[in-house]
Protein backbone atom coordinates (compact mmCIF):
# COMPACT_ATOMS: atom_id res chain seq x y z
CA UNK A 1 -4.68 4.53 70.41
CA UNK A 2 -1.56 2.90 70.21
CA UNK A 3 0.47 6.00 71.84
CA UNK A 4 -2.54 5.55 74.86
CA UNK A 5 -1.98 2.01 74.55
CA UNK A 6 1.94 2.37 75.02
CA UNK A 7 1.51 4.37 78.47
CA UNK A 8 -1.07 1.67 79.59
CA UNK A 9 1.29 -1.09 79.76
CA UNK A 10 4.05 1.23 80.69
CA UNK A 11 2.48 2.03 84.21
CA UNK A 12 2.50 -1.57 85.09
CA UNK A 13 6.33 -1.94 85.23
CA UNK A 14 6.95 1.01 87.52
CA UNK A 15 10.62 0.41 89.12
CA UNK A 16 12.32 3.42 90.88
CA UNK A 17 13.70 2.17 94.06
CA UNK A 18 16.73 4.41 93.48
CA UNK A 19 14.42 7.30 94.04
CA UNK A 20 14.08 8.54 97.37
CA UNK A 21 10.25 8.79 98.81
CA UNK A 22 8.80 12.02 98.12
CA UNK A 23 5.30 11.45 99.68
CA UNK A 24 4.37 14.13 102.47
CA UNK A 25 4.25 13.50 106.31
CA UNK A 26 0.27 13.26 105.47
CA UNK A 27 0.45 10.36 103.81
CA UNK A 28 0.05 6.21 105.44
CA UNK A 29 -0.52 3.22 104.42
CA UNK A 30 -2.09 -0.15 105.04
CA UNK A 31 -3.00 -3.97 103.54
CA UNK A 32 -6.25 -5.15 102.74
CA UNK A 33 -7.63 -8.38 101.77
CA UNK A 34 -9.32 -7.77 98.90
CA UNK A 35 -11.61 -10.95 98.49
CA UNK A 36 -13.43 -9.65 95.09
CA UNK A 37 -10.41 -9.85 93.38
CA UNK A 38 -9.31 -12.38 95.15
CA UNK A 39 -5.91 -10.34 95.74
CA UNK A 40 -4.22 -7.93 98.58
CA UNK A 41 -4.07 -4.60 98.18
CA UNK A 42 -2.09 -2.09 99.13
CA UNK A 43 -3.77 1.62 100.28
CA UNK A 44 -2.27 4.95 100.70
CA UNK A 45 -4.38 7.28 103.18
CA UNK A 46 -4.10 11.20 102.97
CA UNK A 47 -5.59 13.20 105.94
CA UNK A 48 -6.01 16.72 106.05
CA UNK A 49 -2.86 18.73 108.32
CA UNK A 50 -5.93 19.52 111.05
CA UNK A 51 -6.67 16.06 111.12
CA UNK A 52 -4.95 15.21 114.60
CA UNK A 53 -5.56 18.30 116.23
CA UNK A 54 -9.66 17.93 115.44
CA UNK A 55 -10.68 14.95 117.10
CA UNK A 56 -14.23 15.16 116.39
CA UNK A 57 -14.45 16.73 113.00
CA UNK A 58 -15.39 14.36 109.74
CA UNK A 59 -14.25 15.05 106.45
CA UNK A 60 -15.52 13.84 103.10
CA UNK A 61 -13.67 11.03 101.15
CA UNK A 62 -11.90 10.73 97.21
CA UNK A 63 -10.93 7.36 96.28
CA UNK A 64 -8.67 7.43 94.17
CA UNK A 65 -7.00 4.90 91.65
CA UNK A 66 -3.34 4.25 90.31
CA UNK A 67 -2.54 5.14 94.15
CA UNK A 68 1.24 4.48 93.06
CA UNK A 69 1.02 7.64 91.09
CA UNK A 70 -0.70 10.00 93.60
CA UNK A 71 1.74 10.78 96.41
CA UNK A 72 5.00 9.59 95.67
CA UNK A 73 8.03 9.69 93.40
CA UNK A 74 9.20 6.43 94.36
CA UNK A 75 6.34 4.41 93.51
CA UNK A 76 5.28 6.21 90.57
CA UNK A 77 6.07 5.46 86.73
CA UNK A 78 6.85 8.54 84.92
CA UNK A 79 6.55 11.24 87.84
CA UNK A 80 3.71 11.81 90.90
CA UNK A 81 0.96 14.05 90.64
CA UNK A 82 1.68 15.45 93.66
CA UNK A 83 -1.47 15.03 95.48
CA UNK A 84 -0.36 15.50 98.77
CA UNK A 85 1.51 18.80 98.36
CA UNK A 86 -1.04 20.28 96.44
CA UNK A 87 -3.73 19.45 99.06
CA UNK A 88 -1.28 20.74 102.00
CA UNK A 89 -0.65 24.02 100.04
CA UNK A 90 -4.37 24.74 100.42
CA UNK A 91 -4.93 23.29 103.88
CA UNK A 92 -8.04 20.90 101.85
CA UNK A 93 -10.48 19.70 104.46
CA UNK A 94 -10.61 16.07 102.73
CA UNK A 95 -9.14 12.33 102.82
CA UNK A 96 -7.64 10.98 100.02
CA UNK A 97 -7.74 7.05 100.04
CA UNK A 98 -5.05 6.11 96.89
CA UNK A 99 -5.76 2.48 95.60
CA UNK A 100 -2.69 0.50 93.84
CA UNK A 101 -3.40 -0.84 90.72
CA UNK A 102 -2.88 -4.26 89.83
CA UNK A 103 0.01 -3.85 88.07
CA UNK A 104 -0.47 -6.70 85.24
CA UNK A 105 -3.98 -6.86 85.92
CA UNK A 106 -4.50 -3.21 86.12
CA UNK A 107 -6.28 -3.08 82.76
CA UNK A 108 -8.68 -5.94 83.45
CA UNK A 109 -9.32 -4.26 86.75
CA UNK A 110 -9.94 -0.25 85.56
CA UNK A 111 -12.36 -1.79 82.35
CA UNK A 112 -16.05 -2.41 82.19
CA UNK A 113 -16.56 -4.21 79.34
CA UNK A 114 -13.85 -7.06 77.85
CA UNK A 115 -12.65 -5.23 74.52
CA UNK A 116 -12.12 -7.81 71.23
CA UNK A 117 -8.09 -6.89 71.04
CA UNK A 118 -7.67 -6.31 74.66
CA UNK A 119 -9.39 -8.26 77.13
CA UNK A 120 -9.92 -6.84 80.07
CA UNK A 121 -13.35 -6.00 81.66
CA UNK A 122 -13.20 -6.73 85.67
CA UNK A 123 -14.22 -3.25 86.69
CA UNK A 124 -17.31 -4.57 88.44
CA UNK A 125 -15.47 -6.84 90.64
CA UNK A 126 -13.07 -3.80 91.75
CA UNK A 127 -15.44 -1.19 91.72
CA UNK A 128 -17.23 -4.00 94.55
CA UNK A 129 -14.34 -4.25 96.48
CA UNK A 130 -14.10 -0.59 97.01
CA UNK A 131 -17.80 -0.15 97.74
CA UNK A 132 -18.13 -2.96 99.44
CA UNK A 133 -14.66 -3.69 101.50
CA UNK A 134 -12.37 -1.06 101.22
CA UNK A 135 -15.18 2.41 101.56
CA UNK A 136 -16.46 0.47 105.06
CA UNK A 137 -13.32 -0.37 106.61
CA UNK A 138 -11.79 3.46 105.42
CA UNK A 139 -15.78 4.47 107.60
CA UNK A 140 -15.09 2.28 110.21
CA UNK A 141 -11.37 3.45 111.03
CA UNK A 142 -11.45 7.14 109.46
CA UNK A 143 -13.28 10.20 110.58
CA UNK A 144 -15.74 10.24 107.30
CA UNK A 145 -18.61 12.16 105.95
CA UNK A 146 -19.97 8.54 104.67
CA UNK A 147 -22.80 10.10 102.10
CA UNK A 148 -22.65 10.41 98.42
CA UNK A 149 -22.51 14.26 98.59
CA UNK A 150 -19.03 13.74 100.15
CA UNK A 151 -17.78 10.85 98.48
CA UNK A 152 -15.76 11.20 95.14
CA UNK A 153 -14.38 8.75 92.55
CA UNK A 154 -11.49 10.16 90.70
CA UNK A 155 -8.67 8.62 87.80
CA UNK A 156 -7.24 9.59 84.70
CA UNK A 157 -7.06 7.30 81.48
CA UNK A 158 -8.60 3.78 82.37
CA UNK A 159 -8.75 5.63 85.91
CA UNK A 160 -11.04 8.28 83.95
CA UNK A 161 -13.22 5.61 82.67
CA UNK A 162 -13.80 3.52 85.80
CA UNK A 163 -14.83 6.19 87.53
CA UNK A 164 -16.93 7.10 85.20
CA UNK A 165 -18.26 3.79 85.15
CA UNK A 166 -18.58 4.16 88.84
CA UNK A 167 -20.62 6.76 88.84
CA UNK A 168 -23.37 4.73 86.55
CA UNK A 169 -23.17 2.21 88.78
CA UNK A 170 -23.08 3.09 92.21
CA UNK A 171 -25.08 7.03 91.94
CA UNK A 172 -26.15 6.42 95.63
CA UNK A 173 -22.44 6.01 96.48
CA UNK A 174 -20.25 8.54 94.54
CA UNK A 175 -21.70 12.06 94.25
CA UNK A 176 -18.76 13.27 92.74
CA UNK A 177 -15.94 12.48 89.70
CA UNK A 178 -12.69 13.66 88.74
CA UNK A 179 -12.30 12.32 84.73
CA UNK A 180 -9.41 12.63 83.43
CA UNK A 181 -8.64 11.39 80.28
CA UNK A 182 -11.27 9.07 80.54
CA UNK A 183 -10.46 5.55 77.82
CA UNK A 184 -13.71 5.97 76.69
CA UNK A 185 -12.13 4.52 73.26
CA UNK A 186 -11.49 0.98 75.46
CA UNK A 187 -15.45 0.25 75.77
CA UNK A 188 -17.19 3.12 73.72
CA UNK A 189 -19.87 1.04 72.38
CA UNK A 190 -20.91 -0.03 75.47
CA UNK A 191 -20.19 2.79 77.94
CA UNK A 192 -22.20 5.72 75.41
CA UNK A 193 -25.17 2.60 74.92
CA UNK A 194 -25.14 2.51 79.17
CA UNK A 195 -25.09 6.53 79.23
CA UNK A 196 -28.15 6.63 77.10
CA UNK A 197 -30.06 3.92 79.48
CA UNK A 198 -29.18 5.79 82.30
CA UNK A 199 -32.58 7.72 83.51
CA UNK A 200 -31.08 10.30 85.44
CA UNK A 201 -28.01 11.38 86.36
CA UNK A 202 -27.32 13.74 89.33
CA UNK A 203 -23.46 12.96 89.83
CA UNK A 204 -21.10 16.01 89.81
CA UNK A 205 -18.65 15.85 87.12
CA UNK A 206 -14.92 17.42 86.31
CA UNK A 207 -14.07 16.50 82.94
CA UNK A 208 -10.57 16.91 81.60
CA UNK A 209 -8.47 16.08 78.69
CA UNK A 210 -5.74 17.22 76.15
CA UNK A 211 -6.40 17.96 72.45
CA UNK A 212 -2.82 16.18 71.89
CA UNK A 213 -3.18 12.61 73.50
CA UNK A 214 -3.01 10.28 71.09
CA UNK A 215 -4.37 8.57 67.80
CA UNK A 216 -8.02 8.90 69.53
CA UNK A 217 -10.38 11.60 69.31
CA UNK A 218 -10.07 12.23 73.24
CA UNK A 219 -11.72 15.87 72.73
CA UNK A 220 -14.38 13.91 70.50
CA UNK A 221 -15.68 11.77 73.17
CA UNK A 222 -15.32 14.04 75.97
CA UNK A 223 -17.74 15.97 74.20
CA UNK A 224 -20.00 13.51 73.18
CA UNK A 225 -20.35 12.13 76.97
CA UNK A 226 -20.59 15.01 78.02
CA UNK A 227 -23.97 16.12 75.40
CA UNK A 228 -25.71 13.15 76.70
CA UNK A 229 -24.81 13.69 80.21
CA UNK A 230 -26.73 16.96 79.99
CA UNK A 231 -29.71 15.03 78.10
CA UNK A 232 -30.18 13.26 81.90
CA UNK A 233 -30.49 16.93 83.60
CA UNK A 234 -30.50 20.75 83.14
CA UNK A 235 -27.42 22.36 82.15
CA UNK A 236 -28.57 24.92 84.18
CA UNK A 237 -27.78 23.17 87.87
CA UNK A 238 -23.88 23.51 86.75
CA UNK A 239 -23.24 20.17 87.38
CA UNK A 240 -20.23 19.62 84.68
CA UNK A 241 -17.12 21.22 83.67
CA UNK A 242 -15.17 20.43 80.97
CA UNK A 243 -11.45 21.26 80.33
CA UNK A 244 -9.89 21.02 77.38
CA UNK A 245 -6.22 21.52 77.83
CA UNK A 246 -4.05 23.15 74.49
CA UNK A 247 -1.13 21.03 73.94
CA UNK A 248 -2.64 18.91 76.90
CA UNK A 249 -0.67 15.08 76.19
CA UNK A 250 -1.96 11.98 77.98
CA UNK A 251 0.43 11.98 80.90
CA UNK A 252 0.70 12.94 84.57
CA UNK A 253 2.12 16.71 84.23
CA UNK A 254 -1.32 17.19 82.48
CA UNK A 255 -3.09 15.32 85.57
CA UNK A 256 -1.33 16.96 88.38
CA UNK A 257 -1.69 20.60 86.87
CA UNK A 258 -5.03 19.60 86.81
CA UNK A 259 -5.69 18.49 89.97
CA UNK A 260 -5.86 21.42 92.23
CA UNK A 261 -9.07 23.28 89.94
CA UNK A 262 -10.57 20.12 89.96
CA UNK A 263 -10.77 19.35 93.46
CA UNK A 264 -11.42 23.09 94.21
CA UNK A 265 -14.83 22.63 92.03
CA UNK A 266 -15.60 19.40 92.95
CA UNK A 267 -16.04 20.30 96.83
């Protein structure tokens, strides 16, 4: 945990303003208001290489979290998961919408539940700004397939549990996740008790994670979420995958390797 812990607080002092922007001609950018967390926040936008030249043509939508980290060497912490090139190197027919994190804030914003040592536990209050602010104006401005078949939540670490988190919340919203490295550890009590609540669960799900990421059992819980994932449905529909990398550590070089299979199953 501590290791985890240590690359939790690490992302929020990102400085690398010697570094020269590495983020593809695909990528923008824009403000938004975001009145839920009473804060402004910055987007990054990623549209497909065709999506100029097709005027009419909609594609569907991942929102994405730690946007600093997705496109960009500049912005990013320890390295970019290259999100953009990946997605241009396989002409994907899909818009990436990157959210920044709220840098000191970041934890209360990515966790559901407050933890005793930690704090935290805002994720409703962001999870509502991007359902209910940020996912209509990105509708409203965007060429978008708008329904939960085309509409994916995806993160790594705190990322990986919000989204998870997401999914429980909002199923008529986010058909599919990318989980990453989920911190189920942060709020297990209460995200395995809201798992086992949970009547159904039709949600498509990429699970991923290294068997060398920290003090935690990471493998562990991946398992055990996803065992009572597959109590809400049959494993036959092949809803799940899990990926359990060898030698896997909790860090982006394990995210962005990951990336490409992930978004190749997921749509």
């Amino acid at each position: 945990m501590k290791f985890i812990l240590t690359l939790l607080f690490g992302i929020l002092f990102c400085t690398s303003n010697a570094q020269e922007s590495t983020a593809s001609r695909q990528v923008s950018s824009f403000s938004i208001e975001a009145p839920q967390l009473k804060t402004i926040k910055k987007i990054w936008v990623y549209l497909p290489k065709d999506y100029d030249s097709n005027s009419k043509k909609k594609y569907p939508v991942i929102y994405m979290h730690d946007g600093q980290n997705l496109f960009d060497a500049k912005t990013s912490y320890v390295g970019e998961w290259n999100v953009d090139e990946t997605l241009d190197s396989i002409s994907a027919q899909v818009i990436v919408i990157g959210i920044e994190h709220g840098n000191e804030k970041r934890m209360e914003e990515l966790t559901p539940f407050k933890h005793e040592k930690y704090g935290g536990g805002n994720a409703d209050n962001y999870l509502d700004f991007i359902v209910k602010t940020l996912k209509p104006y990105v509708d409203k401005n965007y060429r978008t397939k708008t329904n939960a078949n085309n509409t994916a939540l995806f993160g790594s670490s705190l990322g990986g549990l919000v989204s998870f988190y997401g999914a429980l919340k909002y199923p008529k919203i986010f058909g599919k996740v990318g989980c990453f490295s989920p911190s189920f550890w942060f709020n297990r009590k209460e995200i395995f008790e809201l798992m086992e609540q949970t009547k159904t669960f039709k949600t498509k799900v990429y699970f991923l994670c290294g068997d060398k990421e920290g003090d935690d059992d990471m493998v562990r819980d991946l398992d055990n979420m996803e065992y009572q994932v597959n109590t809400k449905r049959c494993e036959c529909k092949m809803l799940n995958k899990k990926i359990i990398v060898k030698n896997g550590q909790h860090n982006e070089k394990l995210w962005r390797e990951g990336f490409k299979k992930a978004y190749l199953w997921l749509f």
